[in-house]
N, C-alpha and C. Protein backbone atom coordinates (compact mmCIF):
# COMPACT_ATOMS: atom_id res chain seq x y z
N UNK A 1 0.84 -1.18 0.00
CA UNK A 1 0.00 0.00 0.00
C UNK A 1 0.88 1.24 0.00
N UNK A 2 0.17 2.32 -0.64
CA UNK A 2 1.20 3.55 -0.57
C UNK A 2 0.43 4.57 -0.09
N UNK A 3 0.71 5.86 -0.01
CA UNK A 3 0.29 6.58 0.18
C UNK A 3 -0.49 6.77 2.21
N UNK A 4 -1.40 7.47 2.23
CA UNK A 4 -2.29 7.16 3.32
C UNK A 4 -2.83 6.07 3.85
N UNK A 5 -2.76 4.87 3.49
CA UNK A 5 -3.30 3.57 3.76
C UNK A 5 -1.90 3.06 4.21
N UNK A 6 -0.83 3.05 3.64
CA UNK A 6 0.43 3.19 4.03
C UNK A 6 0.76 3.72 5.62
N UNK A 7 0.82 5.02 5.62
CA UNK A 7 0.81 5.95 6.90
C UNK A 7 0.49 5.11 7.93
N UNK A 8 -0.81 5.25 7.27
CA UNK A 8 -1.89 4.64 8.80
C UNK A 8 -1.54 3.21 9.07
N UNK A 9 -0.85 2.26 8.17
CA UNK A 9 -0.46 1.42 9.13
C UNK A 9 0.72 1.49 9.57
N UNK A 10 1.68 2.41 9.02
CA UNK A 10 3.17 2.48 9.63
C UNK A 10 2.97 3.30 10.90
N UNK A 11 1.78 3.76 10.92
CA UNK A 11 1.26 4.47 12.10
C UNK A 11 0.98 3.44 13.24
N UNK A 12 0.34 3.04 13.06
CA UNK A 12 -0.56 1.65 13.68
C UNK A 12 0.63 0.90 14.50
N UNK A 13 1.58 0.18 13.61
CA UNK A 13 2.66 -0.42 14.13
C UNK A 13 3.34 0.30 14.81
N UNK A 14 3.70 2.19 15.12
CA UNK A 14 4.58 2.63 15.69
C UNK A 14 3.87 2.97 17.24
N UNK A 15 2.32 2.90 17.12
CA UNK A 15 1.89 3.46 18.00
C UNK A 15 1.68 2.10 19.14
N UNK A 16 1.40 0.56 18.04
CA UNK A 16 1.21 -0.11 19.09
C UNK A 16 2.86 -0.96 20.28
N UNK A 17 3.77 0.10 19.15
CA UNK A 17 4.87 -0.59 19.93
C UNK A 17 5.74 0.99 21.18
N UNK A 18 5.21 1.92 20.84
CA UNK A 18 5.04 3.21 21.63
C UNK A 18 4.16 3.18 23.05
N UNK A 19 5.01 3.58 24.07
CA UNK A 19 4.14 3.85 25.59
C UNK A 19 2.42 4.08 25.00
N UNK A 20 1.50 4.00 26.32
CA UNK A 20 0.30 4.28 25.89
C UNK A 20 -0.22 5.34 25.75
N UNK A 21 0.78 6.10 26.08
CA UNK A 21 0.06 7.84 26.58
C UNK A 21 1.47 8.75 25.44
N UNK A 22 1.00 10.23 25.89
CA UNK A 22 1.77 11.51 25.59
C UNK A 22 1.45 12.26 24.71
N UNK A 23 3.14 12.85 23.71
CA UNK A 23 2.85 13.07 23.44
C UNK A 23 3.87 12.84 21.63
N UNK A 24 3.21 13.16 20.07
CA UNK A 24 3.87 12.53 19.26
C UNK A 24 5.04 13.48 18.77
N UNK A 25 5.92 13.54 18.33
CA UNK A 25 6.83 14.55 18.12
C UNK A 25 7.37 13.61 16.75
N UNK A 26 7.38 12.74 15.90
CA UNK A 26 7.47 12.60 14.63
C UNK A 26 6.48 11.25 14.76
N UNK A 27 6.04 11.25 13.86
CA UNK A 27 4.58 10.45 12.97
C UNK A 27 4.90 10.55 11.52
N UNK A 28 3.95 9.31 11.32
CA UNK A 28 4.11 9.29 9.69
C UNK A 28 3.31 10.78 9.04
N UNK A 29 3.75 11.37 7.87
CA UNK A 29 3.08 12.42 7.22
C UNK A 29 3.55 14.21 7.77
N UNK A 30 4.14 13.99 9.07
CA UNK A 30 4.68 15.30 9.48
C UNK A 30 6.00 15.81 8.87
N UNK A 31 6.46 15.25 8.23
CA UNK A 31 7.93 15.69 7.82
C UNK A 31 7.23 16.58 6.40
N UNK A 32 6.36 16.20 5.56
CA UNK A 32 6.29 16.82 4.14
C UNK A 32 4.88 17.87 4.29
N UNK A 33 4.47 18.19 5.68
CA UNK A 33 3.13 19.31 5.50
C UNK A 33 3.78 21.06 5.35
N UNK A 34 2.52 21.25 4.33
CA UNK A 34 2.88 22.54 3.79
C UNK A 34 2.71 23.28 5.06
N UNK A 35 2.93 24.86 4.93
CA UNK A 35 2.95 25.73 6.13
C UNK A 35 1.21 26.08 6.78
N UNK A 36 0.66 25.91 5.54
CA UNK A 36 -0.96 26.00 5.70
C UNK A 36 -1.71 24.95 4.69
N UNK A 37 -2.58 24.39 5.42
CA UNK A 37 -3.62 23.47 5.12
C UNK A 37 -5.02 23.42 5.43
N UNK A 38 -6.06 22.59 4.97
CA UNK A 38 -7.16 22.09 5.81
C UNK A 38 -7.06 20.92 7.16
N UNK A 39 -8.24 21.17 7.77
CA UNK A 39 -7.54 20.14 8.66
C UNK A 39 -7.90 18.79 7.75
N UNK A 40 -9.23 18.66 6.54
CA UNK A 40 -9.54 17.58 5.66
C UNK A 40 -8.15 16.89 5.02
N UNK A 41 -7.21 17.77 4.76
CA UNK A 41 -6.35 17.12 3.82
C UNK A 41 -4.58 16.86 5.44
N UNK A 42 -5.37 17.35 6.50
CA UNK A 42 -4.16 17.22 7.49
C UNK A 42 -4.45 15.35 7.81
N UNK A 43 -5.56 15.69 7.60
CA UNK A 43 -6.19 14.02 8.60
C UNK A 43 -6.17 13.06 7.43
N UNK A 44 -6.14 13.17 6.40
CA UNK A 44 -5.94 12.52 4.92
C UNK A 44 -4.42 12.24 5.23
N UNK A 45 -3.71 13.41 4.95
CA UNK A 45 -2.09 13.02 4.59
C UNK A 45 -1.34 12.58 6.40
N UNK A 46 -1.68 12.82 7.01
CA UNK A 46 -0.87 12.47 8.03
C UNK A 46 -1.29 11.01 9.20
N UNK A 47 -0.77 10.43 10.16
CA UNK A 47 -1.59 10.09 10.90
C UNK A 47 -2.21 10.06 12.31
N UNK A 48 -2.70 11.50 11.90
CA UNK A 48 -3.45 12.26 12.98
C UNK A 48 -4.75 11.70 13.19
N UNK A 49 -5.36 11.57 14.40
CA UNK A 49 -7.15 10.96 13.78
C UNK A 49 -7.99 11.73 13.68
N UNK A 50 -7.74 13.15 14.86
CA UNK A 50 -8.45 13.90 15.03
C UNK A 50 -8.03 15.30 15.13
N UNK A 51 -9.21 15.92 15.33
CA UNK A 51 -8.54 17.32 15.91
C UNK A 51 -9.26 17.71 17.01
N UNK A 52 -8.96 18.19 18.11
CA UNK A 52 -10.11 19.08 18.88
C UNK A 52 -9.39 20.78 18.98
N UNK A 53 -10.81 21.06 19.22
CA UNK A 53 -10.33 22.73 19.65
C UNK A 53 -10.73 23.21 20.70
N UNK A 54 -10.05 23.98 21.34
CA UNK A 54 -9.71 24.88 22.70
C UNK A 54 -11.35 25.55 22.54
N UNK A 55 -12.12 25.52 23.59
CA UNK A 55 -13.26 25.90 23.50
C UNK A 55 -14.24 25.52 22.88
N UNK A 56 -14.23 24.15 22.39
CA UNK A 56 -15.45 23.52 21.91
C UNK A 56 -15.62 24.16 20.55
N UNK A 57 -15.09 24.62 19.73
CA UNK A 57 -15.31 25.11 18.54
C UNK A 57 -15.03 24.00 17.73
N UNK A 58 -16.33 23.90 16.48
CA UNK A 58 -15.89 23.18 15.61
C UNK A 58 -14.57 23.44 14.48
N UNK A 59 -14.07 22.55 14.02
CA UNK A 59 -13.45 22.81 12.81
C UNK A 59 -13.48 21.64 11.84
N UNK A 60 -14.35 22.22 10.58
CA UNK A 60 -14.96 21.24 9.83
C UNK A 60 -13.09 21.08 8.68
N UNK A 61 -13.60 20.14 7.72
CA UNK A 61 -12.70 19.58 6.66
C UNK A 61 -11.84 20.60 5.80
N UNK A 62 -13.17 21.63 6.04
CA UNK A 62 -12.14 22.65 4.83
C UNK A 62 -11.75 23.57 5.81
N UNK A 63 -11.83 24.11 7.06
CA UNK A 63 -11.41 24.78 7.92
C UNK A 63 -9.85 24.59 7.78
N UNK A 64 -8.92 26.08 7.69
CA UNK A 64 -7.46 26.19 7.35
C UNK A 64 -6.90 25.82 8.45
N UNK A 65 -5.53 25.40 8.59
CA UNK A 65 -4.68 25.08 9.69
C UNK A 65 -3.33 25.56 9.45
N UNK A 66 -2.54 27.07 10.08
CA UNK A 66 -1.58 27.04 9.93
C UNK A 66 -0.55 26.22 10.73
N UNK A 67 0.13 25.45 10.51
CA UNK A 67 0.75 24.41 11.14
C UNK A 67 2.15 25.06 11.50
N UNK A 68 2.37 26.13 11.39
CA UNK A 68 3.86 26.69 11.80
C UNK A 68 4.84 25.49 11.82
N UNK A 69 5.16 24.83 11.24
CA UNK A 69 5.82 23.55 11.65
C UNK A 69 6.15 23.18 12.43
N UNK A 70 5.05 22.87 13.10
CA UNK A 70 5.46 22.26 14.57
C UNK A 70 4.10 21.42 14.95
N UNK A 71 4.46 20.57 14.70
CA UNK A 71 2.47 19.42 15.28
C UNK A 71 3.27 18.56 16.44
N UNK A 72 2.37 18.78 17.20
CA UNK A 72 2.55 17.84 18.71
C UNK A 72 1.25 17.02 18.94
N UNK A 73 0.72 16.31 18.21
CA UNK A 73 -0.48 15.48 18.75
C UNK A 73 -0.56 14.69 19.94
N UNK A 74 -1.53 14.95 20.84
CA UNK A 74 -1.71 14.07 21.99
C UNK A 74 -1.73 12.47 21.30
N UNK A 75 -1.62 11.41 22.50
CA UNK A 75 -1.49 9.89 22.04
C UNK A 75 -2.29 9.11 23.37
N UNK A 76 -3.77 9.24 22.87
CA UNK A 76 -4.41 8.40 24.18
C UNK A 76 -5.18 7.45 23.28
N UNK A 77 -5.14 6.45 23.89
CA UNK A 77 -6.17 4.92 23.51
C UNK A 77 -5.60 5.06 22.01
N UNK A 78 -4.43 4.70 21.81
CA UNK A 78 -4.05 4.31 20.00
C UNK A 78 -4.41 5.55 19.09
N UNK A 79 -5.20 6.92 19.39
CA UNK A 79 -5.37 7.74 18.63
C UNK A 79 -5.12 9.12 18.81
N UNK A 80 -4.09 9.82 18.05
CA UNK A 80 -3.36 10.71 17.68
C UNK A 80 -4.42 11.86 17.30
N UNK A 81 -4.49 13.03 18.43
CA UNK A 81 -5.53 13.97 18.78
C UNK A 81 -4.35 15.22 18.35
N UNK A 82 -4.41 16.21 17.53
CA UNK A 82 -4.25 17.53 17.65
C UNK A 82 -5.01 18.84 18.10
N UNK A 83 -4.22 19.41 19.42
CA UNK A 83 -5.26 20.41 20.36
C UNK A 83 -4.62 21.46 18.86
N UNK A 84 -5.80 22.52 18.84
CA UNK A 84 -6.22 23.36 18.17
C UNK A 84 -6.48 24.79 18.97
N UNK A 85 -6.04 25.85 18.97
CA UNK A 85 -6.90 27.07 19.15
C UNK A 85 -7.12 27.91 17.56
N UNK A 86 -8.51 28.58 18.11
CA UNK A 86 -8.32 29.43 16.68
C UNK A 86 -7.37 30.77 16.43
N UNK A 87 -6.93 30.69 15.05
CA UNK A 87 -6.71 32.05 14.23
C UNK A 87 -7.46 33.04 13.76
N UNK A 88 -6.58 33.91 13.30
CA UNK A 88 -7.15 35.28 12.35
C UNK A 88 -7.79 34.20 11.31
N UNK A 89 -6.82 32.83 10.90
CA UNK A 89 -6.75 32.69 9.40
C UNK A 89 -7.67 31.28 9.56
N UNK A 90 -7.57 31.21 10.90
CA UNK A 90 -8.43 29.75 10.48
C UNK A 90 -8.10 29.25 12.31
N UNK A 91 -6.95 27.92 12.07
CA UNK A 91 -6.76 27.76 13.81
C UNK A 91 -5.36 27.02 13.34
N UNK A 92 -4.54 27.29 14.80
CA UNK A 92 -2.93 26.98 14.51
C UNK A 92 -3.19 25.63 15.68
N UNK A 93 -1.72 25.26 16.08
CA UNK A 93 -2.13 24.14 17.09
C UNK A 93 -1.64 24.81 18.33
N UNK A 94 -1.98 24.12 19.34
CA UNK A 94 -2.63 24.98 20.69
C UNK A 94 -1.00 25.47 20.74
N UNK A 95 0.19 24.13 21.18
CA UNK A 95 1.73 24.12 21.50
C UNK A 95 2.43 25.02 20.17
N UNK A 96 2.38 26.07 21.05
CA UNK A 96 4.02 27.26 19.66
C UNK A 96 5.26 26.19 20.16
N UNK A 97 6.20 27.03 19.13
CA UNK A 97 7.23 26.10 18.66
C UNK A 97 8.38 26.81 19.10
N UNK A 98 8.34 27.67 20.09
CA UNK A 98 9.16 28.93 20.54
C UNK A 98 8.35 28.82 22.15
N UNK A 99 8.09 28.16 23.19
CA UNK A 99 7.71 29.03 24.31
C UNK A 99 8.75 29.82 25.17
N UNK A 100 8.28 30.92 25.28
CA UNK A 100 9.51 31.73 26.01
C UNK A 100 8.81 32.32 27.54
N UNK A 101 9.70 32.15 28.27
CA UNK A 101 9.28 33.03 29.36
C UNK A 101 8.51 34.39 30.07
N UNK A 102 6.71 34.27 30.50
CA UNK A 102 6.33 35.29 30.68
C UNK A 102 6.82 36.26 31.30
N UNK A 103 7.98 36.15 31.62
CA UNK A 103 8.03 37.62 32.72
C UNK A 103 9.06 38.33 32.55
N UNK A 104 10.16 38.07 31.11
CA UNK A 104 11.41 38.19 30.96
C UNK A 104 12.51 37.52 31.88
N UNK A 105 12.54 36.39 32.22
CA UNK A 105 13.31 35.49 32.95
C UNK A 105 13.34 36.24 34.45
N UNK A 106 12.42 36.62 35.12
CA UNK A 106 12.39 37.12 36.54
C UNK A 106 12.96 35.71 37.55
């Protein structure tokens, strides 16, 4: 198999030989995502299962995702969850890829 059917089982095998919990920091499909997407074609090309968002907001298939390159999907019960808040442009993922210190290193 190639493509996405591919993924998802090279997924499958990494997740069932991976702790049960956390969190994913390389997965199949994260190395080649553009800077902005849908989340339809995030959950297609990668193997993410889901998405949720910060406040119960939906985000349907064609809803944009700037992915700043950086995806951290949660990993509970075998399925690979990306937390979400929204954007100007659509919704980024909750974890920046830079956290820096609120207070100027006090």
């Amino acid at each position: 198999a190639r493509g996405p059917e591919r993924w998802r089982a090279d997924a499958a095998a990494a997740l069932a030989a991976a702790p049960r919990g956390g969190r994913a920091v390389l997965f199949p499909g994260a190395a080649d995502l553009p800077a902005r997407l849908t989340v339809g074609d995030l959950l297609s090309r990668t193997a993410i299962d889901a998405v949720r968002v910060l406040g119960g907001a939906a985000a349907g298939p064609e809803a944009l995702v700037e992915t700043r390159n950086h995806l951290r999907p949660d990993r509970s019960h075998d399925t690979l969850t990306l937390q979400l808040a929204p954007s100007r442009a659509g919704f980024v993922p909750f974890e920046v890829p830079d956290p820096h210190p609120c207070c100027g290193g006090h």
